[in-house]
N, C-alpha and C. Protein backbone atom coordinates (compact mmCIF):
# COMPACT_ATOMS: atom_id res chain seq x y z
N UNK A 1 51.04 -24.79 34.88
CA UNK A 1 49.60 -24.88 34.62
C UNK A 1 48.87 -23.82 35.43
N UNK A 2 47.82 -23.26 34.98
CA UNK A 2 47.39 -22.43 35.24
C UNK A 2 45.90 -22.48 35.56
N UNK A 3 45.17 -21.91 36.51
CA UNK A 3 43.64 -21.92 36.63
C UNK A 3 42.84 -21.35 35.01
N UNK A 4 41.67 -21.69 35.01
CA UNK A 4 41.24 -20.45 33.87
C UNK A 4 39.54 -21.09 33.91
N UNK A 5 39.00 -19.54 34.11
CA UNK A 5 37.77 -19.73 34.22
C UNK A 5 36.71 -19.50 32.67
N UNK A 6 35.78 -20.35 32.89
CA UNK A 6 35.05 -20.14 31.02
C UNK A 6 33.60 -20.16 31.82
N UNK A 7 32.88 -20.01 30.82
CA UNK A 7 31.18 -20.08 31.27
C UNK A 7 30.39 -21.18 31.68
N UNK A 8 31.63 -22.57 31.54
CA UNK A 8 31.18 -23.83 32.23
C UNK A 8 31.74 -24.19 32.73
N UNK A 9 32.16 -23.35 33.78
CA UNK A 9 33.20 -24.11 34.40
C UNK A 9 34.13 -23.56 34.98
N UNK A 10 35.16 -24.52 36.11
CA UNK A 10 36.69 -24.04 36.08
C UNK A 10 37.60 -24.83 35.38
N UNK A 11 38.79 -24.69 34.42
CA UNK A 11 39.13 -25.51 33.57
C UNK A 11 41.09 -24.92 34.35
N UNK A 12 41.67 -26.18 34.01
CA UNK A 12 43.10 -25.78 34.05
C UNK A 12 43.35 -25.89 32.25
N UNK A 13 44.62 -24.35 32.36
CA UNK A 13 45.33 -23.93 30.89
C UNK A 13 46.43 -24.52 30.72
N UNK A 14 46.43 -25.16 29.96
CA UNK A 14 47.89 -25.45 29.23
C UNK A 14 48.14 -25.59 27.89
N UNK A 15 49.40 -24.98 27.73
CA UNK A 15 49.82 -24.37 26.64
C UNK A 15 50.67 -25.54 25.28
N UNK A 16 49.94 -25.48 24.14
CA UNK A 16 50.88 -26.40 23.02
C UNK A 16 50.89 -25.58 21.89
N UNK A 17 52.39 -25.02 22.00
CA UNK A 17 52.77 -24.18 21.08
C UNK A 17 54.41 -23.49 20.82
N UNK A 18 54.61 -23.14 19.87
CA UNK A 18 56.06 -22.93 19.64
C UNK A 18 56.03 -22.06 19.03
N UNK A 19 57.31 -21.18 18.66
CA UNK A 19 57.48 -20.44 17.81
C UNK A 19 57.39 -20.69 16.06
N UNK A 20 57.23 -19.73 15.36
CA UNK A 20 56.83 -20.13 14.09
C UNK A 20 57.90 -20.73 13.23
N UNK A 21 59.65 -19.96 13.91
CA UNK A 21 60.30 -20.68 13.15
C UNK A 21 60.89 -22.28 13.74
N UNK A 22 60.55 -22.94 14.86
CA UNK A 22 60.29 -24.06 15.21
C UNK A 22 59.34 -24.86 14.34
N UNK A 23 58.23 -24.23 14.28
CA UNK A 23 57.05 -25.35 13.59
C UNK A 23 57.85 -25.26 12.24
N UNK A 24 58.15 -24.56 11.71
CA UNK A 24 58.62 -24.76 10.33
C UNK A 24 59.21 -26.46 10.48
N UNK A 25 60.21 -26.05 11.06
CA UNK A 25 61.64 -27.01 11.10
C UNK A 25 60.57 -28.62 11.32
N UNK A 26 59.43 -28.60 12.53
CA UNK A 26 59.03 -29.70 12.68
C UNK A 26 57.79 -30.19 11.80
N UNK A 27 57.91 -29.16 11.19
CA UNK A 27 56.58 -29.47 9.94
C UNK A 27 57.20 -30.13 9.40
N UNK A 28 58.61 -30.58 8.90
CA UNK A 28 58.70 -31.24 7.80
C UNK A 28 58.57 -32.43 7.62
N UNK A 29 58.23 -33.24 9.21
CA UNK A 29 57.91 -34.50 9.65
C UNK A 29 56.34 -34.83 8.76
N UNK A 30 56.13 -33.80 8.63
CA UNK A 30 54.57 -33.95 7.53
C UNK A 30 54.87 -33.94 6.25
N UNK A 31 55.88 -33.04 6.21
CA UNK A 31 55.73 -32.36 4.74
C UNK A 31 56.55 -33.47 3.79
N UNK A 32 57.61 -33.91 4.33
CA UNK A 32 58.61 -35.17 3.67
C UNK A 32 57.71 -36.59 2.97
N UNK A 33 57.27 -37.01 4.41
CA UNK A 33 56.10 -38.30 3.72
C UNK A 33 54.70 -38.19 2.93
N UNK A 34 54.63 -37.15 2.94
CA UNK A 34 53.47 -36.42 1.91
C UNK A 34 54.07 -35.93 0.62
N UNK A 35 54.86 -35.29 0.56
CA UNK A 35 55.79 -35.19 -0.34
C UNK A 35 55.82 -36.74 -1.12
N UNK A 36 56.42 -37.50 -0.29
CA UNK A 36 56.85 -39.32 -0.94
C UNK A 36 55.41 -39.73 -1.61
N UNK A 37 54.37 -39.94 -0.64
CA UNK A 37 53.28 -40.84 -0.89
C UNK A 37 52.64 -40.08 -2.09
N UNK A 38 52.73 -38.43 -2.33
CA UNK A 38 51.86 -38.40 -3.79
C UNK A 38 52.68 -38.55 -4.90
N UNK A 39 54.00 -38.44 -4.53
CA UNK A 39 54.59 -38.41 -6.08
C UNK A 39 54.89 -39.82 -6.17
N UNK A 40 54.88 -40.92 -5.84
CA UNK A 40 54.25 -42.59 -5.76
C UNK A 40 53.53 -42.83 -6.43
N UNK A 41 52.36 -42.22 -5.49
CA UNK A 41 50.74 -42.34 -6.22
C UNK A 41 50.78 -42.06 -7.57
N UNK A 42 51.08 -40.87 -7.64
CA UNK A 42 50.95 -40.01 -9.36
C UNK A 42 52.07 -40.87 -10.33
N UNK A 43 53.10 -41.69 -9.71
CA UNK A 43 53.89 -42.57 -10.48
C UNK A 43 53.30 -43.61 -11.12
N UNK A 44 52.75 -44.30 -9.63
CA UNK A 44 52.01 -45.92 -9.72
C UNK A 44 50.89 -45.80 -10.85
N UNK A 45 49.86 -44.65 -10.87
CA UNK A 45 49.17 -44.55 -11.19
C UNK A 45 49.19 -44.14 -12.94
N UNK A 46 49.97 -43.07 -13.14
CA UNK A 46 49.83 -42.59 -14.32
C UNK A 46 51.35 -43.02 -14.72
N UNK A 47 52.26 -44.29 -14.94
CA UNK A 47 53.64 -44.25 -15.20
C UNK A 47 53.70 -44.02 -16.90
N UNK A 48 52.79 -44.14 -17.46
CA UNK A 48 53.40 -43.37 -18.94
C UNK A 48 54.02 -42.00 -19.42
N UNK A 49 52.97 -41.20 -17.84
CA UNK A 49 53.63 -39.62 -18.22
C UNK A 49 54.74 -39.77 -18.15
N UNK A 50 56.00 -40.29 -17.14
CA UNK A 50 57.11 -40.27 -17.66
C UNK A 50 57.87 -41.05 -17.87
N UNK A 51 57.33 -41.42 -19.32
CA UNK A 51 58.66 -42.06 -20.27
C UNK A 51 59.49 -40.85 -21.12
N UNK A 52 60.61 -40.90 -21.58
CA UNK A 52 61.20 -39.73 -22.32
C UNK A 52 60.56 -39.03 -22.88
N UNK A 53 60.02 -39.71 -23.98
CA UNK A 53 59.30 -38.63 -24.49
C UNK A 53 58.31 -37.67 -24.46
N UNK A 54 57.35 -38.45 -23.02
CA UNK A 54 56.48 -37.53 -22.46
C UNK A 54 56.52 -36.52 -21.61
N UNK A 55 58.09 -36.65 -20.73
CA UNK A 55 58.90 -36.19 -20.25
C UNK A 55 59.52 -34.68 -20.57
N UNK A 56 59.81 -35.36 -21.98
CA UNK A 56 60.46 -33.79 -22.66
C UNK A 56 59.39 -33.13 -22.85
N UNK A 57 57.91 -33.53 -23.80
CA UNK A 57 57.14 -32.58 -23.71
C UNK A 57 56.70 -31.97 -22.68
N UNK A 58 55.97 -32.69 -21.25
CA UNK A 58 55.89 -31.92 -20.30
C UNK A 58 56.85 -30.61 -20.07
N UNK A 59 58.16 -31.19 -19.93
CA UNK A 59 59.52 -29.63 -19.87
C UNK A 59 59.73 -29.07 -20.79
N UNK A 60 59.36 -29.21 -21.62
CA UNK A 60 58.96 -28.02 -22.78
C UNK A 60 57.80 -26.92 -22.45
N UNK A 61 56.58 -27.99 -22.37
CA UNK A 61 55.16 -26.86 -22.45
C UNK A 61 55.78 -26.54 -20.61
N UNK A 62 55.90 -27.14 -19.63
CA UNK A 62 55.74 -26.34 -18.54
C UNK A 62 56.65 -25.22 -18.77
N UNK A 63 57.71 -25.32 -19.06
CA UNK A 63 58.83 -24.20 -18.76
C UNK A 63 58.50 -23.11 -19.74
N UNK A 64 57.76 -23.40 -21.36
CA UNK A 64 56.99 -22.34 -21.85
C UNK A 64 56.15 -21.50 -21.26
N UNK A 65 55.05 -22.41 -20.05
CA UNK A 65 54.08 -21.48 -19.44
C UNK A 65 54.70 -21.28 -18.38
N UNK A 66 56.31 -21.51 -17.41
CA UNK A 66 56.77 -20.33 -16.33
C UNK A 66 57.11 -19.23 -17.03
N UNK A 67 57.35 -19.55 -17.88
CA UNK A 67 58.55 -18.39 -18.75
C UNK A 67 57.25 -17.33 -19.03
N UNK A 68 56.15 -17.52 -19.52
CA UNK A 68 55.21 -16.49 -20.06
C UNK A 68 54.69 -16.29 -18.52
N UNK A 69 54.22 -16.88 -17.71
CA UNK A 69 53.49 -16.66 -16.58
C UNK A 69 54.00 -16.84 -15.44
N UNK A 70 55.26 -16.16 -15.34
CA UNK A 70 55.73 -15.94 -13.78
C UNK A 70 54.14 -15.67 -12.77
N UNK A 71 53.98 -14.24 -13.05
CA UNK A 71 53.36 -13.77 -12.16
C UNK A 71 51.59 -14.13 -12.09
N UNK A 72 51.55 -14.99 -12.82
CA UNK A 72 50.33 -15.57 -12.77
C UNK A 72 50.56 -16.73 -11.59
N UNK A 73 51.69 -17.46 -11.95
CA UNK A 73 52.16 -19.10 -10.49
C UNK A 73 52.39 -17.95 -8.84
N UNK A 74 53.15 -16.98 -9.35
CA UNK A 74 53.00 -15.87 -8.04
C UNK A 74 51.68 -15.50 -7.46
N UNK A 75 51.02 -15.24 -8.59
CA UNK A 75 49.35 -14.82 -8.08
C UNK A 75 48.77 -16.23 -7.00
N UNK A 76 48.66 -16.94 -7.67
CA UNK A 76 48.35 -18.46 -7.56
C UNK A 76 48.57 -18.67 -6.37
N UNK A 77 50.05 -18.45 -5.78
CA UNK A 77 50.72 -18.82 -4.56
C UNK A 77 50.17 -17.96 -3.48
N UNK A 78 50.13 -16.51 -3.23
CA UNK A 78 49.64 -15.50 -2.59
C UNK A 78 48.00 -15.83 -2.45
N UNK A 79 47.16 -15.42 -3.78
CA UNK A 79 45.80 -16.03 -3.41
C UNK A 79 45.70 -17.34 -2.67
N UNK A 80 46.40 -18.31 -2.63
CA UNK A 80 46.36 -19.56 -2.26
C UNK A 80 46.30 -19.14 -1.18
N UNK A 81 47.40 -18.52 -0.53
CA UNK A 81 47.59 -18.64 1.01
C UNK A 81 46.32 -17.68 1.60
N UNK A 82 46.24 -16.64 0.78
CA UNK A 82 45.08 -15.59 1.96
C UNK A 82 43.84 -16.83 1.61
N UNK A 83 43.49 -17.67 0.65
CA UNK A 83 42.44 -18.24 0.98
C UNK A 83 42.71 -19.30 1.84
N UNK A 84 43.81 -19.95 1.70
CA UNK A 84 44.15 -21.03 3.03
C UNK A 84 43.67 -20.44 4.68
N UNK A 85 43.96 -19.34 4.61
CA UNK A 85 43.90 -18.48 5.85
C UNK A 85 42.05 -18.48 5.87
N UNK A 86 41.58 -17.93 4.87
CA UNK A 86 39.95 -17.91 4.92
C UNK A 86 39.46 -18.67 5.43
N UNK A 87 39.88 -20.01 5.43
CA UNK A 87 39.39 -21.35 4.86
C UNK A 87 39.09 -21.94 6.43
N UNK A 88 40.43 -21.45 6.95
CA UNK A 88 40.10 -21.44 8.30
C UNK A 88 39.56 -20.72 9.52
N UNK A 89 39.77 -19.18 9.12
CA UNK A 89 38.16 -18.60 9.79
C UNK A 89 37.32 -19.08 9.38
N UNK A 90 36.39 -19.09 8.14
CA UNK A 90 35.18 -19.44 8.10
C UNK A 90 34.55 -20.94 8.68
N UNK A 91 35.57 -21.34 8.91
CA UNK A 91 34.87 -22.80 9.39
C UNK A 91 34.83 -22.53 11.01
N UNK A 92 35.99 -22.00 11.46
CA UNK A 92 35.80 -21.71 12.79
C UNK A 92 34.31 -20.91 13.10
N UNK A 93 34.87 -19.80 12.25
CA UNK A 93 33.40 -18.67 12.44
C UNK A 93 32.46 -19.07 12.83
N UNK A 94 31.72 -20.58 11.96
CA UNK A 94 30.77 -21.40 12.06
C UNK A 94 30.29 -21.43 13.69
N UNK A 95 31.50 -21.20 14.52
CA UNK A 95 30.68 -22.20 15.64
C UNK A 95 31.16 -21.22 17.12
N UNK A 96 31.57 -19.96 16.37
CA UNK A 96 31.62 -19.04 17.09
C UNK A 96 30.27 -18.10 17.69
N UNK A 97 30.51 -17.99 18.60
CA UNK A 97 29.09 -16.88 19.09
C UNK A 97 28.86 -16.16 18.33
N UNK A 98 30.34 -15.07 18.31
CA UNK A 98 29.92 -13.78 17.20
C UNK A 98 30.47 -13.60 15.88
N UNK A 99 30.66 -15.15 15.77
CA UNK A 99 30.77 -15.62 14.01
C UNK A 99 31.95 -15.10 13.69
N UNK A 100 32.02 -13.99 12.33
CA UNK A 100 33.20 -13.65 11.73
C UNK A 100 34.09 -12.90 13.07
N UNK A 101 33.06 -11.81 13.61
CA UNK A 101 34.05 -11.17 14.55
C UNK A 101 34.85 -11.63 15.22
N UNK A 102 34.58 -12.78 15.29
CA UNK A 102 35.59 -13.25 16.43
C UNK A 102 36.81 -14.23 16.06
N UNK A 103 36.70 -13.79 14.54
CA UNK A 103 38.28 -13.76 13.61
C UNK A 103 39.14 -13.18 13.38
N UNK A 104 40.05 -12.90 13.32
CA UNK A 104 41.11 -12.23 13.25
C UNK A 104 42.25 -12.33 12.08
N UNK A 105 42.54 -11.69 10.72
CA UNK A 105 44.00 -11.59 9.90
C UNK A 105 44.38 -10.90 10.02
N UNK A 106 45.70 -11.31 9.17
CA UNK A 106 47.12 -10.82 9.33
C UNK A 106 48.16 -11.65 8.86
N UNK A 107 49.40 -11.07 9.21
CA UNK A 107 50.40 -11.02 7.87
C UNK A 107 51.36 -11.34 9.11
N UNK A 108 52.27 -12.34 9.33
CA UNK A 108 53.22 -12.35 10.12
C UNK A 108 54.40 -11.65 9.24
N UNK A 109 55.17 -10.59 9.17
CA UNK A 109 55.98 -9.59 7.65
C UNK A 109 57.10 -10.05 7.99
N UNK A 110 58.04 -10.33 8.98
CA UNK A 110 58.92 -10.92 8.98
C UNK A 110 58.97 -12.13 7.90
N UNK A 111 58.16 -13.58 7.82
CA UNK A 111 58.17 -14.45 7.52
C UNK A 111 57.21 -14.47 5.93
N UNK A 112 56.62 -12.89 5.89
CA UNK A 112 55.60 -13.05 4.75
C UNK A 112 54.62 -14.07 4.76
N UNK A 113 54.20 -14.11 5.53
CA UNK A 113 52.83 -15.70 5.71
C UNK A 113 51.79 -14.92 6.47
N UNK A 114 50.80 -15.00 5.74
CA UNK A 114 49.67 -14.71 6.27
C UNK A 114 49.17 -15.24 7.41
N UNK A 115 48.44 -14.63 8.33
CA UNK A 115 47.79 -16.27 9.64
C UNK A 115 46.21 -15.17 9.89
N UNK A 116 45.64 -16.35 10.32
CA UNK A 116 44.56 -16.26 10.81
C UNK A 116 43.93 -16.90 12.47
N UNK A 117 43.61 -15.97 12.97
CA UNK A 117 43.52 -16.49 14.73
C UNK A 117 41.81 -16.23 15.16
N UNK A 118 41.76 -17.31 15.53
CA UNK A 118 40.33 -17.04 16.50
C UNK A 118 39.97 -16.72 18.00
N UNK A 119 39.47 -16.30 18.55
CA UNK A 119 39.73 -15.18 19.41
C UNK A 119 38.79 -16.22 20.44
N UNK A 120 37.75 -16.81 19.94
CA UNK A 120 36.88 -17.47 21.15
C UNK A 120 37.56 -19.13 21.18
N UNK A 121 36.72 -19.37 22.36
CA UNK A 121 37.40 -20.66 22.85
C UNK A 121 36.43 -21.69 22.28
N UNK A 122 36.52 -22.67 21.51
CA UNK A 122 35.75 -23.70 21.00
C UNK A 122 36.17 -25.31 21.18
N UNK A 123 35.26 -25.69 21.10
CA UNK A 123 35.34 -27.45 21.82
C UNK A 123 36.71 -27.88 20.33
N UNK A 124 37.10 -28.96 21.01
CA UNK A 124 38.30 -29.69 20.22
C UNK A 124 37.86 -30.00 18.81
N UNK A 125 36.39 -30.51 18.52
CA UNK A 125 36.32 -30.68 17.17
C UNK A 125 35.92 -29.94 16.51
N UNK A 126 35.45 -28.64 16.77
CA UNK A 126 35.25 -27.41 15.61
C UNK A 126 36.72 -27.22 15.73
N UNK A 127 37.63 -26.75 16.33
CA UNK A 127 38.94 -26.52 16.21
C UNK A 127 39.75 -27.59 15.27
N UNK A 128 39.48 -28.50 15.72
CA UNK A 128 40.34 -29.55 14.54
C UNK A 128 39.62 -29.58 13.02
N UNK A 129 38.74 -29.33 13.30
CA UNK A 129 37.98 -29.23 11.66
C UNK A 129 38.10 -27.91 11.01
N UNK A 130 38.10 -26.88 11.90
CA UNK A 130 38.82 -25.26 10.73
C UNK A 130 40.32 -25.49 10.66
N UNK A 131 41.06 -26.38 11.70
CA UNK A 131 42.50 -26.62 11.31
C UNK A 131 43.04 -27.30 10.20
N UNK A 132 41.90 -28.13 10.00
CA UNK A 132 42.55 -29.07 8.82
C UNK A 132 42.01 -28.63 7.50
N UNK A 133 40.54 -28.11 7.55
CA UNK A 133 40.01 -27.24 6.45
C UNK A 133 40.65 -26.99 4.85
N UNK A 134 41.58 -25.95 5.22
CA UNK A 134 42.69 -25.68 3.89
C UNK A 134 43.30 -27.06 3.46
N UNK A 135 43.59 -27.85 4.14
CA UNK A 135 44.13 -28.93 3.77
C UNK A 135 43.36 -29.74 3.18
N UNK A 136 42.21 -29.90 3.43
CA UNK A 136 41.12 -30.92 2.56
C UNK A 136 40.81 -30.33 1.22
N UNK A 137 39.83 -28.88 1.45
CA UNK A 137 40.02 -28.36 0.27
C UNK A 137 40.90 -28.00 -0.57
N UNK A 138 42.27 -27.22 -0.71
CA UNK A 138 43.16 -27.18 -1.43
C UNK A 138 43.96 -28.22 -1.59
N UNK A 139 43.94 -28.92 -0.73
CA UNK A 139 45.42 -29.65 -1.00
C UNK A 139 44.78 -31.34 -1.25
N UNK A 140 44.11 -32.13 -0.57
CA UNK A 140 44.17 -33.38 -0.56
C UNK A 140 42.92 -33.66 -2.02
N UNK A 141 41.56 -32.87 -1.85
CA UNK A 141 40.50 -32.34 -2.94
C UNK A 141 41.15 -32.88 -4.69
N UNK A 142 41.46 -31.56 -4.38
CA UNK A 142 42.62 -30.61 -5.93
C UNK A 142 43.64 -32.57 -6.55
N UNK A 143 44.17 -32.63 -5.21
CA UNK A 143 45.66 -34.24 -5.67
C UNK A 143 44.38 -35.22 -6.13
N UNK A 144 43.47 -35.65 -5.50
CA UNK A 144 42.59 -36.53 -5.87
C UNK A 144 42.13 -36.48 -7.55
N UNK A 145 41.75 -35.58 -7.61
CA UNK A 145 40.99 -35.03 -8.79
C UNK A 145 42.17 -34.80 -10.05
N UNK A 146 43.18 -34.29 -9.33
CA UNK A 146 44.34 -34.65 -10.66
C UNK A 146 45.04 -35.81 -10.32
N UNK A 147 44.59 -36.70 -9.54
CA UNK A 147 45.36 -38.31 -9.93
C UNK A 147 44.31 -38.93 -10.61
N UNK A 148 42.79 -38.74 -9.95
CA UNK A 148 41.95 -39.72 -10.99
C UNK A 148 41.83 -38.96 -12.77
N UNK A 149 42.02 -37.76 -13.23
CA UNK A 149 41.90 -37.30 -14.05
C UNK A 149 43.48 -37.75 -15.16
N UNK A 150 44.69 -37.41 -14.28
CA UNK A 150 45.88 -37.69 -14.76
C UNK A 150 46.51 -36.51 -15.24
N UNK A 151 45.99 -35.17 -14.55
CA UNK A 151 46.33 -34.25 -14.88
C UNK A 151 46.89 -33.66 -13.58
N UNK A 152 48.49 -33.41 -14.24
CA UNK A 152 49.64 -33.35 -13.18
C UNK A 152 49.60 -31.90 -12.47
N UNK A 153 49.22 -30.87 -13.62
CA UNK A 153 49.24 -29.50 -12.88
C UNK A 153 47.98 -29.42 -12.10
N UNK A 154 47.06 -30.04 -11.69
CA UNK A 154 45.94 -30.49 -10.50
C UNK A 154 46.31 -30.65 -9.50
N UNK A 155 47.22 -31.60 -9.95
CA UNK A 155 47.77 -32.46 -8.91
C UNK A 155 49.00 -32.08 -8.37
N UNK A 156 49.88 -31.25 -8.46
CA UNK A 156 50.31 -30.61 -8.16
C UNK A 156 50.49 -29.48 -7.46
N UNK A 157 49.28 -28.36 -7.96
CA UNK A 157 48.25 -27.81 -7.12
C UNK A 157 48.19 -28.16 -5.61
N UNK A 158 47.12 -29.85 -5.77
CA UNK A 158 47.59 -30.36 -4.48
C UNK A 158 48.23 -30.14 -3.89
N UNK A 159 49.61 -31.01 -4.71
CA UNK A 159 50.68 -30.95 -3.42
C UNK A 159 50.86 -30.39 -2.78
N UNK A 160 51.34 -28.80 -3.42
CA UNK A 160 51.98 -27.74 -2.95
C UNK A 160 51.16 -27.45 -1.54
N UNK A 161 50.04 -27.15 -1.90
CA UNK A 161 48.94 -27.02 -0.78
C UNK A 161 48.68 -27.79 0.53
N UNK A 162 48.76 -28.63 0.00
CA UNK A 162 48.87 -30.38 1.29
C UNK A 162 50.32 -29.73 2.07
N UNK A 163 51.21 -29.28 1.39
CA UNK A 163 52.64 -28.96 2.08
C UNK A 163 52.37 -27.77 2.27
N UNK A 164 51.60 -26.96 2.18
CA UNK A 164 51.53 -25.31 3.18
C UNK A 164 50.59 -26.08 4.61
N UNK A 165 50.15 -26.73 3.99
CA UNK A 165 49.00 -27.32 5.24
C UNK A 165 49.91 -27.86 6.43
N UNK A 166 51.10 -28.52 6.61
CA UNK A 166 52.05 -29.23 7.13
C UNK A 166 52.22 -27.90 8.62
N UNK A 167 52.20 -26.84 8.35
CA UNK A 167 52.12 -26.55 9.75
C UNK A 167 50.13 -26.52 11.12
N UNK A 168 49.92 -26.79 9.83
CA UNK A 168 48.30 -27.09 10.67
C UNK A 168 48.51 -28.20 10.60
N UNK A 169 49.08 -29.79 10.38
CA UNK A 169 49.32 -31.03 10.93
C UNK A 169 49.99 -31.02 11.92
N UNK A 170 50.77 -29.91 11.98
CA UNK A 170 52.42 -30.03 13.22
C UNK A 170 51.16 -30.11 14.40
N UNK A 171 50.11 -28.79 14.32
CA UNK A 171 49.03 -28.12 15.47
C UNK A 171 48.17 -29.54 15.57
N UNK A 172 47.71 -30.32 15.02
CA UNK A 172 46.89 -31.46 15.17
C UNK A 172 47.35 -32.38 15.65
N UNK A 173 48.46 -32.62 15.45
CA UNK A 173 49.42 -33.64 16.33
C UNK A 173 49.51 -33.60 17.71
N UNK A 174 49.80 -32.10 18.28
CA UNK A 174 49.95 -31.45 19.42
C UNK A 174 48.94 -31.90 19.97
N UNK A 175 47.55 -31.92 19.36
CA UNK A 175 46.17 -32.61 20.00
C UNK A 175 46.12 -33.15 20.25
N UNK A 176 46.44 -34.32 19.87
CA UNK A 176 46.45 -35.81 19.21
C UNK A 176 45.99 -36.69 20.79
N UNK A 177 46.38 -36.08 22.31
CA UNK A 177 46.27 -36.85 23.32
C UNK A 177 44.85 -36.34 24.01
N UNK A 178 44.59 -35.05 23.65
CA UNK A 178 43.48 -34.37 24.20
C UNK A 178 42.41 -35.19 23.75
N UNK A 179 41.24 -34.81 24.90
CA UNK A 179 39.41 -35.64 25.26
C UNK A 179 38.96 -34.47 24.06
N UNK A 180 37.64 -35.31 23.71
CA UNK A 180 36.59 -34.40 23.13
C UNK A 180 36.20 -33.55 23.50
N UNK A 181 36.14 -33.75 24.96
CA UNK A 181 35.01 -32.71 26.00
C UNK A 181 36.01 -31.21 25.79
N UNK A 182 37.49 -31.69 25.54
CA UNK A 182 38.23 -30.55 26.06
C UNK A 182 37.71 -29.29 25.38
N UNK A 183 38.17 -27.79 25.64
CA UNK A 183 38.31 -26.68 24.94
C UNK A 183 39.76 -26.55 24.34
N UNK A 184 39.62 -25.58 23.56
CA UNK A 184 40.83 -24.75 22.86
C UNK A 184 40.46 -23.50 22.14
N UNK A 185 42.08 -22.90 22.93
CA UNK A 185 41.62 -21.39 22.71
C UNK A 185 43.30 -21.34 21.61
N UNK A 186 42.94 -20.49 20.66
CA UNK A 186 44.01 -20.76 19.16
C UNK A 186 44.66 -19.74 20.08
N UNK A 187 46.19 -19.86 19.74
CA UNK A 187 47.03 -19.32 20.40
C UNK A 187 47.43 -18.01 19.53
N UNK A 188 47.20 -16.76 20.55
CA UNK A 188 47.55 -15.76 19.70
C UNK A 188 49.18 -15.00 18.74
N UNK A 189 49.92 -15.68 19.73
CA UNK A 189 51.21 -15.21 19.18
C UNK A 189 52.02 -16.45 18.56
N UNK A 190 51.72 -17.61 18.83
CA UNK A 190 52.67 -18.53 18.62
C UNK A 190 51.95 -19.50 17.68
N UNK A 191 52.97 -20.46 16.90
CA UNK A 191 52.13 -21.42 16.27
C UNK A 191 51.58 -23.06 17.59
N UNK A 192 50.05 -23.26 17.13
CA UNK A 192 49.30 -23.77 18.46
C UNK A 192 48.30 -22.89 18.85
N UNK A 193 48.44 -23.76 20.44
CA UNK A 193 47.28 -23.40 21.28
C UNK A 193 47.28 -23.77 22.48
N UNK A 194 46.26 -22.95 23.55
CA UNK A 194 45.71 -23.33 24.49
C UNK A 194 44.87 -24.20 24.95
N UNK A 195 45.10 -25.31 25.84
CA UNK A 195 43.83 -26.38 25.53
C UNK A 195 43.52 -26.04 27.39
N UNK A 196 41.90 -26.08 27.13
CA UNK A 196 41.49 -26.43 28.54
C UNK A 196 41.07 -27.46 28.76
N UNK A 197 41.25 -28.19 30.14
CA UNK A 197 40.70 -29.35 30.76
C UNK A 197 40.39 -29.00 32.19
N UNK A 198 38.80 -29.86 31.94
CA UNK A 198 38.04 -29.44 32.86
C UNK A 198 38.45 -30.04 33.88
N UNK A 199 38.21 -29.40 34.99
CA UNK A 199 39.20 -29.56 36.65
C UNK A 199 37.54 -30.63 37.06
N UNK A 200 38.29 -31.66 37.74
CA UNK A 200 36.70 -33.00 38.11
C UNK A 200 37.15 -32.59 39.72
């Protein structure tokens, strides 16, 4: 643990964070039961879509529209993520001094995943609210709206999204013991962060 001085204060640093191909591995503690609970839901809810015969049509028309539109579900996937990434500067931005500037993208190229880092230090609940961000809007939003509608490629949508979100749950978890009062500074190299607590 470390001293670390901010503009209110003296705060001790400590660090919650891992490497990216760690969070993968422990994301899936998110990604598995999220995975279960919507394809349930979308069962419980809509069980006529699959009886046989609705079945085959679905794998008919879907595999017609991969087959014509690879690179449209590719587009889909890529835009998804640089806006997942948006989704979470701009909310941070919100409550930053110098707003956008003090955002930061990029492309981790090894892993092909975009990330997005914020550079200033902000109280625990603007941080937990640009963390979870992408996840409300793309992913949990999108499943809602195609379970009450009954339209699977919505809802699906969802999913996929709710499960890119699974490494910003791994980062919320990590929170999970931290005060309100605390700070956090987004960790620049690793997946996580720095949390400060104020020295009494």
């Amino acid at each position: 643990m470390e001293a670390a001085d901010t503009e209110k204060g003296n705060y001790s640093k400590v660090e919650l964070a891992m490497s990216a191909g760690s969070a993968n591995v422990y994301a899936l503690f998110f990604i598995l039961p999220i995975m279960l609970v919507y394809m349930v839901a979308y069962l419980l809810a809509w069980p006529e879509q699959f009886s046989a015969g609705n079945l085959r049509v679905l794998a008919t028309t879907y595999k017609t529209w991969l087959m014509l539109s690879p690179f449209i579900m590719l587009g889909v996937f890529i835009v998804g993520a640089v806006v997942h990434e948006m989704l979470h500067g701009f909310t941070w931005a919100v409550f930053c001094k110098r707003g956008l500037k003090s955002i930061k993208y990029g492309v981790y190229w090894a892993m092909l995943t975009p990330y997005c880092h914020c550079r200033e230090v902000l109280p625990l609940r603007p941080y937990i609210l640009g963390g979870i961000m992408p996840g409300l809007v793309m992913g949990l939003l999108p499943a809602i709206v195609g379970l009450a509608w009954g339209n699977i490629l919505v809802y699906l949508f969802g999913l996929f999204f709710s499960i890119a979100a699974g490494g910003d749950l791994l980062v919320l978890w990590m929170l999970r013991h931290q005060k309100k009062e605390d700070l956090v500074q987004d960790h620049p190299d690793k997946i996580g962060c720095y949390v400060l607590v104020k020295n009494k």
